[in-house]
Protein backbone atom coordinates (compact mmCIF):
# COMPACT_ATOMS: atom_id res chain seq x y z
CA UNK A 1 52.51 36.43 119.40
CA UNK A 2 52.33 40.16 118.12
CA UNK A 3 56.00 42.17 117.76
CA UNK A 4 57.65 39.32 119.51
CA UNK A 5 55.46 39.31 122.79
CA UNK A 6 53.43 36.37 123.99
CA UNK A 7 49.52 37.53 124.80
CA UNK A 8 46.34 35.71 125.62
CA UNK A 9 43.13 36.25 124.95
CA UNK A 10 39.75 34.63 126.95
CA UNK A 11 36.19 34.25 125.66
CA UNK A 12 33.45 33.97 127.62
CA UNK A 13 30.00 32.85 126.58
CA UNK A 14 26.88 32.73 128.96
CA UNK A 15 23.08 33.17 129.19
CA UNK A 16 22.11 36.53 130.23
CA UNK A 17 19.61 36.22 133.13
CA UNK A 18 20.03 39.12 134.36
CA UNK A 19 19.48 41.54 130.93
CA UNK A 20 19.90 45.19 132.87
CA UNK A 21 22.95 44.43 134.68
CA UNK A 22 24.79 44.59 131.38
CA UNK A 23 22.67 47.24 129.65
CA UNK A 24 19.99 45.14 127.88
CA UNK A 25 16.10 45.50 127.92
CA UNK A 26 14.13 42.85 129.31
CA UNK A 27 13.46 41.02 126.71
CA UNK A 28 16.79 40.20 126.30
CA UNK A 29 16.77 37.56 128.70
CA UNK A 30 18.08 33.95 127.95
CA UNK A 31 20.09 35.64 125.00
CA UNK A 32 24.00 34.94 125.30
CA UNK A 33 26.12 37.37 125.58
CA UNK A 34 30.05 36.99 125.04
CA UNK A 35 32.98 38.99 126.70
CA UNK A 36 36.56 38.58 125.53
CA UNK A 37 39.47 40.25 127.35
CA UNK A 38 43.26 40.45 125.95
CA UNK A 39 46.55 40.23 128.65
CA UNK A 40 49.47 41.67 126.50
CA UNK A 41 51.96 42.89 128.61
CA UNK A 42 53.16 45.75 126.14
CA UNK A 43 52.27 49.39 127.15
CA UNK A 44 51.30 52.51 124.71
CA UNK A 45 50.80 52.41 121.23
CA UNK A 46 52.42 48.73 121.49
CA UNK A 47 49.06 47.58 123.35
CA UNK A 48 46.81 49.25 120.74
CA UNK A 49 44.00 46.53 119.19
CA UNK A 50 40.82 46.62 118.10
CA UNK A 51 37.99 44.06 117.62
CA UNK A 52 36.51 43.42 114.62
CA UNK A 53 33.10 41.35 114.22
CA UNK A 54 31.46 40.12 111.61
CA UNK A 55 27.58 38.93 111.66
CA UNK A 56 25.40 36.89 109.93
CA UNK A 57 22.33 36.66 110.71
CA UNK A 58 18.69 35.93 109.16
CA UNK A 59 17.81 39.54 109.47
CA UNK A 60 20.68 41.11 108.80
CA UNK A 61 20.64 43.22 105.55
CA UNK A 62 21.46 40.09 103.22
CA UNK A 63 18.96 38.04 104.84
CA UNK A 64 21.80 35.64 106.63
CA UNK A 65 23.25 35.20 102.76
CA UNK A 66 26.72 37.33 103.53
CA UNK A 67 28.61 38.01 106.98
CA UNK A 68 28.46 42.09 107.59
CA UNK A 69 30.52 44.47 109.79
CA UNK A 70 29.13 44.74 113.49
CA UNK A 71 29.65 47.86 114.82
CA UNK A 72 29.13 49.09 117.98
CA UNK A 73 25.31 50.67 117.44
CA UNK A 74 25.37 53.41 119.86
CA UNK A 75 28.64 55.05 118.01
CA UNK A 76 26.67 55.77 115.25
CA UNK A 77 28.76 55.28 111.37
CA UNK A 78 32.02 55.07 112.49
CA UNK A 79 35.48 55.49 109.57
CA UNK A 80 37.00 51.66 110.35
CA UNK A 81 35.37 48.70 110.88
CA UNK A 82 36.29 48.25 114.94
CA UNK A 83 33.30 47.54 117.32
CA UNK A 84 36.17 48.21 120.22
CA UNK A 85 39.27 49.67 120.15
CA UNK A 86 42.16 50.93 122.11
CA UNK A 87 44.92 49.35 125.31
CA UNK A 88 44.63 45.64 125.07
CA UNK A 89 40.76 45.94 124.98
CA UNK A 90 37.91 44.33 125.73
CA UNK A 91 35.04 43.17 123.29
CA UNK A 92 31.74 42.82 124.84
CA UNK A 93 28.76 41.58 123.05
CA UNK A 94 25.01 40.60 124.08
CA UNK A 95 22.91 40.56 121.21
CA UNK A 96 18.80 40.26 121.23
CA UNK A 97 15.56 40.43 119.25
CA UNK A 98 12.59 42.04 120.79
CA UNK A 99 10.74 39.49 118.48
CA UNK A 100 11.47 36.30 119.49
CA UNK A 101 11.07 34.54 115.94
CA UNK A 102 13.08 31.77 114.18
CA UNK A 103 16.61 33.19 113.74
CA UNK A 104 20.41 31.43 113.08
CA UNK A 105 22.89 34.30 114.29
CA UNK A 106 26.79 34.03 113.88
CA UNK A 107 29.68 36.55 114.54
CA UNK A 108 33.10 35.79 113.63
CA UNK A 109 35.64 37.59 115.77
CA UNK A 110 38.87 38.81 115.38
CA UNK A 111 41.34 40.72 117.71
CA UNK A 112 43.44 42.71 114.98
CA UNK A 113 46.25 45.08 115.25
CA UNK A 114 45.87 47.99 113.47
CA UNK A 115 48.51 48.29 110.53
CA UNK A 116 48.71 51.77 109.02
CA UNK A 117 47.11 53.29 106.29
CA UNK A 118 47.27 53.52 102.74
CA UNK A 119 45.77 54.61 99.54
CA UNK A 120 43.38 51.74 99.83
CA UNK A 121 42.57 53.04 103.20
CA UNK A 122 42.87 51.38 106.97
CA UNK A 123 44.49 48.26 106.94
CA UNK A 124 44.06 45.60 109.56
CA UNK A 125 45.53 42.16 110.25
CA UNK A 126 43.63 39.82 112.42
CA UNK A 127 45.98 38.02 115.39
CA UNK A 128 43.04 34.97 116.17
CA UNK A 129 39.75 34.96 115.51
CA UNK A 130 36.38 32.55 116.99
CA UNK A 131 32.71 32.12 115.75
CA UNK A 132 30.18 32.27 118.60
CA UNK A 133 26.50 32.61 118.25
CA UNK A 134 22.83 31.43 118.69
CA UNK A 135 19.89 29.90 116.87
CA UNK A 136 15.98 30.31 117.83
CA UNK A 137 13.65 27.76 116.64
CA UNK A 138 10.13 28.24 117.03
């Protein structure tokens, strides 16, 4: 419930067999991928969210130690920490390895509702969150 309104929001997780009908290279097949939607029925600034994910992952810059922003790569450096953003939106994410190598990956996810900002900068509080990912062993 966000401002008094009852929402929902739906995860999907599947295998992507088919890697270029959702933007992928090849060899992301057999990768999951995970799409999320949100039905609130407010309108306007009400509806705004964003999606926030967090990733650990062998490879990542801590080496899998700590759980890191995951933004949306093709934005570039971005000022909040929102992978999506905007009307009751969707998150969509299908992550791969061009190296197929022993790997544990985890993102934590979190719709959040955007709350202001202060001297401490953005701040954001999460409505739900989930933990979906994948593991390759060699």
């Amino acid at each position: 419930m966000l401002r008094g309104i009852e929402g929902h929001v739906s995860v999907t997780y599947s295998r992507k067999d088919q890697p270029a009908l959702v933007g992928s290279d090849p060899d992301a097949s057999g990768f999951p991928m995970c799409h999320s939607t949100v039905d609130y029925p407010a309108r306007g600034f009400e509806a705004v969210l964003g999606w926030i994910q967090l990733v650990r992952s062998d490879d990542n810059a801590s080496q899998g130690r700590a759980f890191e922003i995951d933004p949306l790569g093709f934005l570039g450096d971005v000022p909040h920490p929102f992978c999506w953003i905007g009307l009751s939106p969707q998150l969509f994410d299908a992550p791969s390895r061009s190296r197929r190598h022993d790997l544990d990956w985890t993102a934590h996810t979190f719709p959040c509702v955007p709350d202001g900002v202060s001297d401490a900068g953005l701040e954001v509080h999460a409505l739900l969150g989930f933990a979906w990912g994948f593991r390759i062993l060699n």
